[in-house]
Protein backbone atom coordinates (compact mmCIF):
# COMPACT_ATOMS: atom_id res chain seq x y z
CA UNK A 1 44.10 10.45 -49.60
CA UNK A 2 40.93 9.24 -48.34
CA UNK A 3 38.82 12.27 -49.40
CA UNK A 4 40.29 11.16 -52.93
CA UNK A 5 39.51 7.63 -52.78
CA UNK A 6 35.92 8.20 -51.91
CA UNK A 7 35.32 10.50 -54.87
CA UNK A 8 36.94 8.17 -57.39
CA UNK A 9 34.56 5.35 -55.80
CA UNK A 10 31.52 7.36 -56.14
CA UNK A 11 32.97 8.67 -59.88
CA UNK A 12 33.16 4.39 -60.79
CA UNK A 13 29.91 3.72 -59.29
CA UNK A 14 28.11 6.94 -60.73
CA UNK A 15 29.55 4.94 -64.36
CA UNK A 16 27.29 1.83 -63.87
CA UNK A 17 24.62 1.60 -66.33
CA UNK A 18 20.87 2.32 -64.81
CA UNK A 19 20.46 -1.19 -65.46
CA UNK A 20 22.30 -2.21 -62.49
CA UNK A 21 19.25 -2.47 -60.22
CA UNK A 22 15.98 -3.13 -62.36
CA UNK A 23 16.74 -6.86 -62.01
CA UNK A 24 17.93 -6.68 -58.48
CA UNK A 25 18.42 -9.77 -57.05
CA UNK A 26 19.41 -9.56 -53.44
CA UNK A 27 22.61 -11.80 -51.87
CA UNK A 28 21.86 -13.85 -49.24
CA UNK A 29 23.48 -11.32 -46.43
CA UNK A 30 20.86 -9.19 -47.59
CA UNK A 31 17.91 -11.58 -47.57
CA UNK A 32 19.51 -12.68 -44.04
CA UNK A 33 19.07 -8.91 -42.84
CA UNK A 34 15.90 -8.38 -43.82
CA UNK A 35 14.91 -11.31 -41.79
CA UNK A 36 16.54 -9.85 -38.66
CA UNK A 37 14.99 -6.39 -39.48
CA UNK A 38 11.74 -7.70 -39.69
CA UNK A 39 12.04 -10.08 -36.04
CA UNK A 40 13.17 -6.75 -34.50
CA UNK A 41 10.06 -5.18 -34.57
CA UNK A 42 10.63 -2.00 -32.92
CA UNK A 43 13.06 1.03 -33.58
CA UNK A 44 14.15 4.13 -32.54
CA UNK A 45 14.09 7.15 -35.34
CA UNK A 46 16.31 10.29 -33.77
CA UNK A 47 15.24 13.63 -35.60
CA UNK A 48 17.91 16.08 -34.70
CA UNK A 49 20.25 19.09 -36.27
CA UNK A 50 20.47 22.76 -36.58
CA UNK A 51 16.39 23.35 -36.63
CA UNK A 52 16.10 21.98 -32.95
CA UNK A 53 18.06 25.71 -32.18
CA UNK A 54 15.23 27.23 -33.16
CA UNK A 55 12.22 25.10 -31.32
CA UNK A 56 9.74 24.79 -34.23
CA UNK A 57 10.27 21.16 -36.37
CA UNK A 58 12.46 20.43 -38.77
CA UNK A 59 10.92 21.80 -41.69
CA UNK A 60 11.71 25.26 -40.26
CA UNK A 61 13.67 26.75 -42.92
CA UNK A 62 10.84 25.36 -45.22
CA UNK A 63 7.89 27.27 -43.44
CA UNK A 64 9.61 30.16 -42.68
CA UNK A 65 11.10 30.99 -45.87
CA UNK A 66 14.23 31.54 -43.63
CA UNK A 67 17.52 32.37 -46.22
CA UNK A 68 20.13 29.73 -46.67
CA UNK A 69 22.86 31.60 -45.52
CA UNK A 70 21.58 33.19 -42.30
CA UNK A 71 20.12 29.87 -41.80
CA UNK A 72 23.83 28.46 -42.06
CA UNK A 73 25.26 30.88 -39.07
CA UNK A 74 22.76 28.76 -36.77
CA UNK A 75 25.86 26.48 -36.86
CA UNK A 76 28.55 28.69 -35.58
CA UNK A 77 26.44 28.49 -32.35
CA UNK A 78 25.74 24.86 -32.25
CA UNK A 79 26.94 23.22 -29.20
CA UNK A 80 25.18 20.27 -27.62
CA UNK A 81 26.94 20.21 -24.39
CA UNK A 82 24.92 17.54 -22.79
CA UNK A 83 24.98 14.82 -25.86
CA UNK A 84 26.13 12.06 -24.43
CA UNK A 85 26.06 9.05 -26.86
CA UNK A 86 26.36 6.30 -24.39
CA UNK A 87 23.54 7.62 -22.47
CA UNK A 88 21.10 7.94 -25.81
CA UNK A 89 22.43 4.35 -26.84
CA UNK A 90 21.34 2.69 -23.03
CA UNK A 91 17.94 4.45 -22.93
CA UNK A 92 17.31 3.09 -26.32
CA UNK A 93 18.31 -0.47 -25.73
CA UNK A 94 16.26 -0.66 -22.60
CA UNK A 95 13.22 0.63 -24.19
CA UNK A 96 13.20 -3.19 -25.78
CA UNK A 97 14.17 -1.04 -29.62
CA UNK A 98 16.39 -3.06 -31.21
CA UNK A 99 18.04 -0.48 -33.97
CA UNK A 100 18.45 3.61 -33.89
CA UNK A 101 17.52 5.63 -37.16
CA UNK A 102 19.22 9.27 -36.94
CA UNK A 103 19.11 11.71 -39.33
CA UNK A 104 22.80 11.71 -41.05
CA UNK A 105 21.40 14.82 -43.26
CA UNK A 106 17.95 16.73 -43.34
CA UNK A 107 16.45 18.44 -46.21
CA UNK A 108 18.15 21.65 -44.28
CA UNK A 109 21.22 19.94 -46.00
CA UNK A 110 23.42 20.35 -42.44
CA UNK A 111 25.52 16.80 -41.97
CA UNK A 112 25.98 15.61 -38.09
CA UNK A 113 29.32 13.64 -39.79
CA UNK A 114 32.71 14.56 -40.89
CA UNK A 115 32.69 14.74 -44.74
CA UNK A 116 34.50 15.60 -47.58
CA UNK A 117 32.18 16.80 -49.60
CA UNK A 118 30.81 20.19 -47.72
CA UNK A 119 32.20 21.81 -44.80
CA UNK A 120 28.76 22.20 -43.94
CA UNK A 121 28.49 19.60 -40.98
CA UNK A 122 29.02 19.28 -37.15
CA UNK A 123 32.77 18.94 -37.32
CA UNK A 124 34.16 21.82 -39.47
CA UNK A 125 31.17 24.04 -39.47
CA UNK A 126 30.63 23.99 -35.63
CA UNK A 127 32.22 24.83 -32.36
CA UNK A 128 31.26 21.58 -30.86
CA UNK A 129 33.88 20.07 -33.21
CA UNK A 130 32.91 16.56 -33.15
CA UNK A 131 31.37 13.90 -35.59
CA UNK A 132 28.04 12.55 -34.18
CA UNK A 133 27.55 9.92 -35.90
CA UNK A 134 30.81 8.61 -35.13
CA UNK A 135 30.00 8.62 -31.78
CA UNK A 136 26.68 6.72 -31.93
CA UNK A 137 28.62 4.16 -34.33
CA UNK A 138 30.71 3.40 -31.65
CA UNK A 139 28.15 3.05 -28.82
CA UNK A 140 25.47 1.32 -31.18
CA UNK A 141 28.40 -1.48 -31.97
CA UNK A 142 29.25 -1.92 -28.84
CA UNK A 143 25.76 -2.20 -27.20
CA UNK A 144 24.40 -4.42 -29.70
CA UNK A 145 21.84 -1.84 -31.15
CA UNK A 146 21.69 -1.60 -35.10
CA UNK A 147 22.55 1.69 -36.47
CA UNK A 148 20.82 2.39 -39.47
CA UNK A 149 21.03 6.35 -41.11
CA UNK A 150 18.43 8.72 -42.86
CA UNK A 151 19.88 10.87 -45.59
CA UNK A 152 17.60 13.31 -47.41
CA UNK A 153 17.29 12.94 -51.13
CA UNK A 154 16.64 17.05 -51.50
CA UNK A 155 18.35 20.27 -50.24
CA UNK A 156 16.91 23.39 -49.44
CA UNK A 157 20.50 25.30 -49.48
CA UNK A 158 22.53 23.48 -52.48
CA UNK A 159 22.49 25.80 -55.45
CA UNK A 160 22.87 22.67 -57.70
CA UNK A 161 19.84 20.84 -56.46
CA UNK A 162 18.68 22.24 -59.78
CA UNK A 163 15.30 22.91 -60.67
CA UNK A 164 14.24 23.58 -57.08
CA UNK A 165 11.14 21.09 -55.69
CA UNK A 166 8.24 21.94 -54.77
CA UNK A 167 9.79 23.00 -50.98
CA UNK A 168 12.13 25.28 -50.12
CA UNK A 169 11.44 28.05 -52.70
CA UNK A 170 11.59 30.73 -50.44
CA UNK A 171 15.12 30.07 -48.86
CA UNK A 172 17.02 32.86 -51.45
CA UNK A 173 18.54 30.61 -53.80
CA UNK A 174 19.66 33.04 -56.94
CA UNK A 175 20.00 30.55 -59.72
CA UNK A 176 24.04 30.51 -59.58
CA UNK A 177 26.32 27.73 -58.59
CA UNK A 178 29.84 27.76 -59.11
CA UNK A 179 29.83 31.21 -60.30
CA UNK A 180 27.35 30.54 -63.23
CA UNK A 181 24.08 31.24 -64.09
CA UNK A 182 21.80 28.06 -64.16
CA UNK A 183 19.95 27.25 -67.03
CA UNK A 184 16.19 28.51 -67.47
CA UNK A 185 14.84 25.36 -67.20
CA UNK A 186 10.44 24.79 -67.17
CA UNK A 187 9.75 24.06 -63.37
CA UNK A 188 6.93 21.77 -64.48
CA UNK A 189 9.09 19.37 -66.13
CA UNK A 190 12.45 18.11 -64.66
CA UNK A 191 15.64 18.26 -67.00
CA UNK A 192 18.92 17.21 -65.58
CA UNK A 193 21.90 19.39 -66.44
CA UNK A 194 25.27 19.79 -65.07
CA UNK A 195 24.48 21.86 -61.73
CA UNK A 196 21.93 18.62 -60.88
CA UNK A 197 24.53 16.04 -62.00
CA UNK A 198 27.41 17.96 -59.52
CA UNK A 199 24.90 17.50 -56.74
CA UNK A 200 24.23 13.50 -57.60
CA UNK A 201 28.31 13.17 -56.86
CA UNK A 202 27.74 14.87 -53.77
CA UNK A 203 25.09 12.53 -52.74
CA UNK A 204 27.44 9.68 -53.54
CA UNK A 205 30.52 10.91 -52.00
CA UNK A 206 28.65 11.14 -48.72
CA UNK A 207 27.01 7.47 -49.31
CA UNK A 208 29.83 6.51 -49.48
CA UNK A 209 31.23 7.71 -46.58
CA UNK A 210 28.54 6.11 -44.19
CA UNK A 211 29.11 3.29 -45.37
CA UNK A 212 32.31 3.00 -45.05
CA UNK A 213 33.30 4.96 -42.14
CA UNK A 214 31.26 3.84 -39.72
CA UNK A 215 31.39 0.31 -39.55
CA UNK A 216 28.36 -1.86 -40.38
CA UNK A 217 25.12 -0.23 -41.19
CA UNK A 218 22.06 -1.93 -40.93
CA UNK A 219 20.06 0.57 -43.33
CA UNK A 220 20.00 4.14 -45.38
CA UNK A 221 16.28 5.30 -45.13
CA UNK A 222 16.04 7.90 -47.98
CA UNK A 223 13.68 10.58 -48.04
CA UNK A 224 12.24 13.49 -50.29
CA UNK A 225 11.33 11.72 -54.03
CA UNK A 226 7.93 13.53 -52.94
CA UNK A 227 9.43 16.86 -53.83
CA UNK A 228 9.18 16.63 -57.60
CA UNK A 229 6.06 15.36 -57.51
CA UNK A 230 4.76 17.90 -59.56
CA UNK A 231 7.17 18.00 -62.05
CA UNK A 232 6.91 15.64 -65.39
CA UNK A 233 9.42 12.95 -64.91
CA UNK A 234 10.13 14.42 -61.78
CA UNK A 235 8.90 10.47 -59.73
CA UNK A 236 11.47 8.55 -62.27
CA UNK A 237 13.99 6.24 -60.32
CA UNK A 238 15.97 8.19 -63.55
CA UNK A 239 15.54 11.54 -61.88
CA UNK A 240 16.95 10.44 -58.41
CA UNK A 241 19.61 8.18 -60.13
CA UNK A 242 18.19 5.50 -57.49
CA UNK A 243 19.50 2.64 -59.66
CA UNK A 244 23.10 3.80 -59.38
CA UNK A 245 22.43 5.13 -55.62
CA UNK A 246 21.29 1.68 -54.85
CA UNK A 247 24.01 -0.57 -56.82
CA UNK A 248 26.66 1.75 -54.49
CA UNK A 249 24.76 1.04 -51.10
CA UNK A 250 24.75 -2.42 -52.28
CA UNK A 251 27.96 -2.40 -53.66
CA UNK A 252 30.07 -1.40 -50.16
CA UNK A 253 28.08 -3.16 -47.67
CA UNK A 254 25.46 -5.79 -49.33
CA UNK A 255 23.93 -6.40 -46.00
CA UNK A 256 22.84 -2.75 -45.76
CA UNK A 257 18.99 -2.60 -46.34
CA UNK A 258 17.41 0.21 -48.99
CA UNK A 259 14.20 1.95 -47.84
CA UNK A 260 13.16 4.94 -49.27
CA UNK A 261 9.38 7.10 -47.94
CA UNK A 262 8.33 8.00 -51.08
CA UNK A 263 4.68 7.14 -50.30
CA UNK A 264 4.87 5.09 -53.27
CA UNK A 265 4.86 1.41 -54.49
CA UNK A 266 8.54 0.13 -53.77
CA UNK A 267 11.62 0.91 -56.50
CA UNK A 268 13.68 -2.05 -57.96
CA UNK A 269 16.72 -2.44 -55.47
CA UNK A 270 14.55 -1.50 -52.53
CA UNK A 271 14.70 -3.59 -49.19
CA UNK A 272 11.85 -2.39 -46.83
CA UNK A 273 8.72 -0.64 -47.41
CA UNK A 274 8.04 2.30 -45.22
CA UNK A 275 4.69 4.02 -44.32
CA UNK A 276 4.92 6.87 -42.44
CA UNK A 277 2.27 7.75 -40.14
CA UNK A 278 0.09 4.76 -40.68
CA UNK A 279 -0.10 1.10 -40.30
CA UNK A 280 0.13 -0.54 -43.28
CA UNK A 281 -3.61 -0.95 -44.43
CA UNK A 282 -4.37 2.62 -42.77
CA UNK A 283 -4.21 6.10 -44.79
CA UNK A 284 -5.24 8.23 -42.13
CA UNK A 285 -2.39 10.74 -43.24
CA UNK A 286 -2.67 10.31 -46.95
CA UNK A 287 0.68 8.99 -47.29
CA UNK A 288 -0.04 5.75 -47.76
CA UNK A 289 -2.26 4.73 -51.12
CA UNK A 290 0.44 2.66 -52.23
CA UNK A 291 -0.41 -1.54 -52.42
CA UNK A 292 1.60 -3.35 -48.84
CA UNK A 293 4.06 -5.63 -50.21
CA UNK A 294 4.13 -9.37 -50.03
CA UNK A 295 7.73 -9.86 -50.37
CA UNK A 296 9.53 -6.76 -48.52
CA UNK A 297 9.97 -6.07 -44.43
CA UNK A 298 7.58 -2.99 -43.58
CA UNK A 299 8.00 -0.54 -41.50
CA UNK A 300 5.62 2.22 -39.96
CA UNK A 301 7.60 5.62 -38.74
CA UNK A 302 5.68 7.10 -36.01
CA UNK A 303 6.02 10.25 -33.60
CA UNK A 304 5.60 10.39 -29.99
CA UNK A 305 3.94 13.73 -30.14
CA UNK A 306 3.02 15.74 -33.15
CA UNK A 307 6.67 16.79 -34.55
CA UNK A 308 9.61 15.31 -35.52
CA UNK A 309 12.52 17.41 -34.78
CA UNK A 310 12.58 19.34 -31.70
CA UNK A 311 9.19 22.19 -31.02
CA UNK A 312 9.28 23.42 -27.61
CA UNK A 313 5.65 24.07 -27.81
CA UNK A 314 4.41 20.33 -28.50
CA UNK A 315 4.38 18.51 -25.27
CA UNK A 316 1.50 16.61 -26.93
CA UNK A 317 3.10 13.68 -25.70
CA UNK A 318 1.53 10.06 -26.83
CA UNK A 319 0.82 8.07 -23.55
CA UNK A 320 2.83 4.69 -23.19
CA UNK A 321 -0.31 2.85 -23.33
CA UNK A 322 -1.25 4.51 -26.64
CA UNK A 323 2.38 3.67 -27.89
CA UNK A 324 2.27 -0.12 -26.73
CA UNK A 325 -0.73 -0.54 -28.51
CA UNK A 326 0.43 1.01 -31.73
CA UNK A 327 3.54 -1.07 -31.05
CA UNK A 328 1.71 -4.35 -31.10
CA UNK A 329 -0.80 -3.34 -33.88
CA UNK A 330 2.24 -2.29 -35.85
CA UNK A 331 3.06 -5.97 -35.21
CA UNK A 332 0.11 -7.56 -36.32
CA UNK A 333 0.63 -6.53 -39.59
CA UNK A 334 4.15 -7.63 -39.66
CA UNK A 335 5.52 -4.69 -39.50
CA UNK A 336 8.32 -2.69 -37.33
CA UNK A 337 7.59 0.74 -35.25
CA UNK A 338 9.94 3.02 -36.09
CA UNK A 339 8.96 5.59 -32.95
CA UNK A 340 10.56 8.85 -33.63
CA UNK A 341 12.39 11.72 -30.85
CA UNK A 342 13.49 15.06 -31.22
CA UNK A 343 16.46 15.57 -28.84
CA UNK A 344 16.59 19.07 -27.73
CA UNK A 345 19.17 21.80 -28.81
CA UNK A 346 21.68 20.51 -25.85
CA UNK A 347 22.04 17.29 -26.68
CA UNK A 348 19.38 15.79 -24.30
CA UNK A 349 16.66 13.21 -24.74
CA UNK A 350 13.11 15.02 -23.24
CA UNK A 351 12.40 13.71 -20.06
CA UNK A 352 8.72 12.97 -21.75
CA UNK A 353 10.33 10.43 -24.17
CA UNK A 354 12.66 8.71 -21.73
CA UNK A 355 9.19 8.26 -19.54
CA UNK A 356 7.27 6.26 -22.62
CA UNK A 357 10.64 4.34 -23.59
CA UNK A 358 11.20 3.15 -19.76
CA UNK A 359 7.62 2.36 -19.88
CA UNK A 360 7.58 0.27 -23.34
CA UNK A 361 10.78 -1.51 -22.08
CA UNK A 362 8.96 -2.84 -19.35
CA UNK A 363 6.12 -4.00 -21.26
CA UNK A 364 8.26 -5.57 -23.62
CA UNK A 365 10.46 -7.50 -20.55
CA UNK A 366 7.21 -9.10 -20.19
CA UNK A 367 5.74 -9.79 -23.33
CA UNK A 368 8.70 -9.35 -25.88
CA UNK A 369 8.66 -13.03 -27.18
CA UNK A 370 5.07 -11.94 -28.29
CA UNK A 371 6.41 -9.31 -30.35
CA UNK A 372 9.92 -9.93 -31.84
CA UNK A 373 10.25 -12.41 -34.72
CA UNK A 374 6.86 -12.66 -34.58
CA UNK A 375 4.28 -12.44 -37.99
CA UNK A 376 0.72 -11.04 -38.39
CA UNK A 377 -1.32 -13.70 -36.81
CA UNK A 378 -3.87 -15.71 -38.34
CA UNK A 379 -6.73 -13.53 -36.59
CA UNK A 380 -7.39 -10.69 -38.65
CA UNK A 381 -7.98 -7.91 -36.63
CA UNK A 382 -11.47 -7.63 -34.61
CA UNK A 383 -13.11 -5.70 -32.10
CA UNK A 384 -11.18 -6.90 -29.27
CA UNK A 385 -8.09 -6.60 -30.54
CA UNK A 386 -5.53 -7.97 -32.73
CA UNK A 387 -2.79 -10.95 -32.56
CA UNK A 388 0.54 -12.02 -33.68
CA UNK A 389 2.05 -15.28 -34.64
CA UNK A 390 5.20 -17.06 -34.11
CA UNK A 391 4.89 -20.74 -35.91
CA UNK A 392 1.89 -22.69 -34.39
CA UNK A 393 1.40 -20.15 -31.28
CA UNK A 394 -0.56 -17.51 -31.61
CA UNK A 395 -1.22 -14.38 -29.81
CA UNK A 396 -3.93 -12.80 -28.60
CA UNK A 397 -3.75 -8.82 -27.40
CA UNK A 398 -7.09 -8.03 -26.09
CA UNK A 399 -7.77 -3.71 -25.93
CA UNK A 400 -11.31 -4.02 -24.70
CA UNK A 401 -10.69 -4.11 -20.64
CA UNK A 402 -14.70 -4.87 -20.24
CA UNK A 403 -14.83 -7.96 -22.22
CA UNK A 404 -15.60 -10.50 -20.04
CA UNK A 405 -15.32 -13.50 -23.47
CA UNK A 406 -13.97 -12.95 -26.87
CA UNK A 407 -15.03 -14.44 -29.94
CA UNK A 408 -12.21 -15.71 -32.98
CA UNK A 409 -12.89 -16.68 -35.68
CA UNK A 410 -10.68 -19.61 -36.36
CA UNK A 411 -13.44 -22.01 -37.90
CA UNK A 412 -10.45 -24.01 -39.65
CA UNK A 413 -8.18 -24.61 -36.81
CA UNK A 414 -7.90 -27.42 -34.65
CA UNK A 415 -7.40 -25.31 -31.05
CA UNK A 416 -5.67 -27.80 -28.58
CA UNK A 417 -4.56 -25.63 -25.47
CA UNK A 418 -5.74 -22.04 -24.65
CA UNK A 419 -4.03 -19.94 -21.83
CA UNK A 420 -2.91 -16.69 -20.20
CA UNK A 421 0.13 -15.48 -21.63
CA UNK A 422 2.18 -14.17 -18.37
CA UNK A 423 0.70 -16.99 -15.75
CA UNK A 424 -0.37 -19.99 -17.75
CA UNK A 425 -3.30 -20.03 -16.25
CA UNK A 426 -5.50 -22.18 -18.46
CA UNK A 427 -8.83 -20.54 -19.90
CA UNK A 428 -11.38 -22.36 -21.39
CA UNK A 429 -13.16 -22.37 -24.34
CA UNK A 430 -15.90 -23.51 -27.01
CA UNK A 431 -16.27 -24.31 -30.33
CA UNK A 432 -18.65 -22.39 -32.26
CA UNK A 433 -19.84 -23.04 -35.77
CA UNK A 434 -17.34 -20.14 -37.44
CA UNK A 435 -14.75 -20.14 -34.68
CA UNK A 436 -14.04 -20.49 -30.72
CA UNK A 437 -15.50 -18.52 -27.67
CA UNK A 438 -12.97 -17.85 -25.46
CA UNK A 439 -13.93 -16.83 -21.76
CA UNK A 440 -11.21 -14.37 -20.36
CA UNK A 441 -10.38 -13.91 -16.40
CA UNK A 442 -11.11 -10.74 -14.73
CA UNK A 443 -7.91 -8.23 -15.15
CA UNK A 444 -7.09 -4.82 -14.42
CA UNK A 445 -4.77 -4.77 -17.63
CA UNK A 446 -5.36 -2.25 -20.02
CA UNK A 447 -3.40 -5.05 -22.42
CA UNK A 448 -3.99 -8.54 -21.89
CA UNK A 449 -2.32 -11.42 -24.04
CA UNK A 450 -3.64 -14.60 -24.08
CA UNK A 451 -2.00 -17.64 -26.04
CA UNK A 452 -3.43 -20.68 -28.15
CA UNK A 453 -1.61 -23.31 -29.87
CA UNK A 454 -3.45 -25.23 -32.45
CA UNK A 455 -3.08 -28.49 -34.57
C-alpha cells in the first residue's frame, strides 16, 4: 500500500507545470530554517556505501571503468558489523557540529535506505539487512542533531539515465532498458525520451520517501548537474526537472532546505548555496566561479584528508588546528563547514577523524558563542586574521602567534571596550587615522580571540 501511495505522489507531483518554482517564494518555516542553518555553522558530511569495500574513493567505479553488474555483487558482501548509529550520532554532537549530511545515494546508484523503487539498497540487496538511514533518523532526532541527506542527481548503473554524462562511460552499459533498445540519440546534445523520463520517477519515488519516512529533514543536498556539462541543454533546470524536484521537496516538508553543488549560480527554488572545496570568495579548486549570494545561507563542503569516501591509502589527515581555522574562516564569510568522513567498510569512524572532531569540540566549548549565529564581521579579512560578528560585538581571531599589536581598520566605528575573549582581560588600544591599534598580551595560542564592542 505504501509502495503505491508514494508512486502516485511522485506521478501528481511529476504533473505540476515547470512553472511551479521560477517564482519561488519561500514560507516562513522555510525562511525560519535557513536562519537556523546558517547560526549552526558547522556540519558533519558522512561519505559512505559500497566503494568504501574497495579502499579507493567513491568515484571508484568511475576511474576504474569497473562493470555495473560485478560492481553490484560488492553488495552481497556488505556487512558493517561495527556501525553503530548511536555512537556516530555522540561523536558528532560533541565535535560542537550541529547537523549530519550522509550520502542517501552516490552516483554508484547503491541506496543505504529501504525503497521501493530498486532493490538495489542496504536492506534487500545486502546481508546486513538493515536500513541505515533509518537508524541515524532515529539517533539524529533524539540527540538533537539535524539530519539532512545527499542524493545524487546521476547514475553510473541505471540503463535509463539516458544519454550517459560525461562519467561513467566505461561501466558496460549496452544501450537497453526494459528489454529495448534506446534511442540513438547525439551525445553532444541532451534529448529526453522515455528511458530518461522512467528514471525522473525513480528519482521522485525515492524523494519522496526521505521525506517522508524519516521524520523531519533539515535538507536534500543534490549533486551531479556537472555531468552534462558538455552536452547542449544539458545545464537546463529543464533537463534535471529541478522545478518539479523542488516543488515535491517543498511540497512534503516546506521546512526542508534545497541545495544543490552544481558549481553554478543558484536555481529558482534553491535554499543554500554550496561551494565545495573553497570558501566562498576562494577558487582554489575551480569549482567555484559562480557570484556568492546575498540572499541564500552558504555553505563550504570540506574533507579532512584528500578523499571523500573511504581510501585506505590517504591518511593525509588535516591537523585540528588547520580545521579550526578553516572552521572560523568558513565563518567569517558567513558561511557553514560542512567537514566531510569516510567511515570505513565496517561501519567505523577512523580513529584519525574522531581525534580532529574531539579536538574541534573542545575548541568550540570555549569559543562556540564566537562562531554559531554569528555573521561575517565588519573586519574584512587581514593579515592577522579574520573576525565574526554577532550584533554590536565583534570578533577578533588572530592566526599570527608573533604579533605582538594588530592593526583594524575600523576608521568609522566608535570602539568603546576592547578585551580578551576567554578572560576579559582588558587590552588597550589607540585610535589611528584609518582605524585602531590594538596591543595584544603575550599567548602561547595558536588561535587567539579577542572581543570589541563599539557604539
Amino acid at each position: 500500500m505504501m509502495k503505491l501511495f508514494l508512486l502516485l505522489f511522485a506521478a501528481f507531483m511529476a504533473a505540476i507545470p515547470l512553472k511551479a518554482q521560477e517564482n519561488y517564494q519561500p514560507t516562513q518555516e522555510n525562511l525560519q530554517s535557513r536562519k537556523e542553518f546558517a547560526d549552526a555553522k558547522f556540519g558533519i558530511f558522512i561519505h559512505w556505501g559500497l566503494y568504501s569495500m574497495l579502499g579507493d574513493g567513491e568515484w571508484i567505479m568511475h576511474n576504474e571503468n569497473i562493470n555495473y553488474k560485478e560492481y553490484e555483487r560488492l553488495a552481497g558482501a556488505f556487512y558493517p558489523s561495527k556501525f553503530n548509529a548511536k555512537e556516530w550520532v555522540k561523536a558528532i554532537k560533541e565535535s560542537g557540529a550541529k547537523y549530519l549530511c550522509i550520502t542517501s545515494r552516490h552516483h554508484d546508484g547503491f541506496s543505504l535506505f529501504k525503497t521501493e523503487a530498486t532493490t538495489y539498497n542496504s536492506v534487500d540487496a545486502t546481508p546486513f539487512k538493515r536500513d541505515i538511514l533509518a537508524e541515524l533518523a532515529q539517533e539524529c532526532h533524539k540527540q538533537g542533531i539535524r539530519l539532512h541527506f545527499y542524493y545524487s542527481h546521476l547514475d553510473w548503473g541505471r540503463e535509463d539515465y539516458y544519454p550517459v554524462g560525461r562519467t561513467g562511460r566505461g561501466t558496460g552499459r549496452k544501450g537497453v532498458f526494459d528489454g529495448k533498445k534506446l534511442p540513438a540519440i547525439d551525445s553532444a546534445i541532451f534529448q529526453t525520451n522515455w528511458a530518461y523520463e522512467n528514471y525522473l520517477k525513480f528519482m521522485d519515488t525515492q524523494l519522496t520517501e526521505l521525506l517522508t519516512n524519516y521524520g523531519k529533514i533539515g535538507a536534500i543536498w543534490f549533486d551531479g548537474v556537472w555531468d552534462r556539462d558538455h552536452q547542449e541543454n544539458g545545464l537546463k533546470a529543464e533537463t534535471w526537472n529541478l522545478a518539479n524536484q523542488y516543488s515535491l521537496i517543498h511540497k512534503l516538508q516546506p521546512g526542508c532546505l534545497i541545495g544543490n553543488n552544481h558549481h553554478m549560480d543558484p536555481y529558482p527554488g534553491e535554499d543554500i548555496q554550496i561551494f565545495e572545496r573553497d570558501i566562498p570568495g576562494q577558487n582554489l579548486y575551480g569549482y567555484s566561479e559562480q557570484a556568492i549570494s546575498q540572499i541564500l545561507p552558504l555553505e563550504t563542503c570540506q574533507t579532512m584528508n584528500r578523499s571523500w569516501g573511504y581510501r585506505i591509502t590517504d591518511t593525509t589527515y588535516k591537523s585540528a588546528d588547520f580545521l579550526i581555522k578553516y572552521l572560523i574562516q568558513t565563518s567569517a564569510k558567513g558561511a557553514n563547514l560542512l567537514l566531510n568522513i569516510g567511515p570505513r567498510p565496517d561501519g567505523t569512524l577512523p580513529e584519525e577523524a574522531l581525534c580532529r572532531l574531539k579536538s574541534i569540540g573542545e575548541w568550540l566549548k570555549q569559543y562556540g558563542e564566537t562562531i554559531y549565529g554569528t555573521t561575517a564581521g565588519i573586519v574584512a579579512e587581514q593579515p592577522w586574521g579574520v573576525s565574526t560578528k554577532k550584533g554590536k560585538r565583534n570578533f577578533l581571531h588572530i592566526f599570527d602567534t608573533e604579533a605582538t599589536e594588530i592593526f583594524v581598520p575600523v576608521k568609522e566605528t566608535k570602539i568603546y571596550e576592547c578585551k580578551e575573549y576567554l578572560s576579559g582581560s582588558k587590552l588597550k588600544f589607540k585610535k589611528e587615522k584609518d582605524g585602531i591599534t590594538i596591543l595584544l598580551h603575550p599567548s602561547d595560542n595558536s588561535i587567539r580571540t579577542i572581543e570589541f564592542s563599539y557604539k
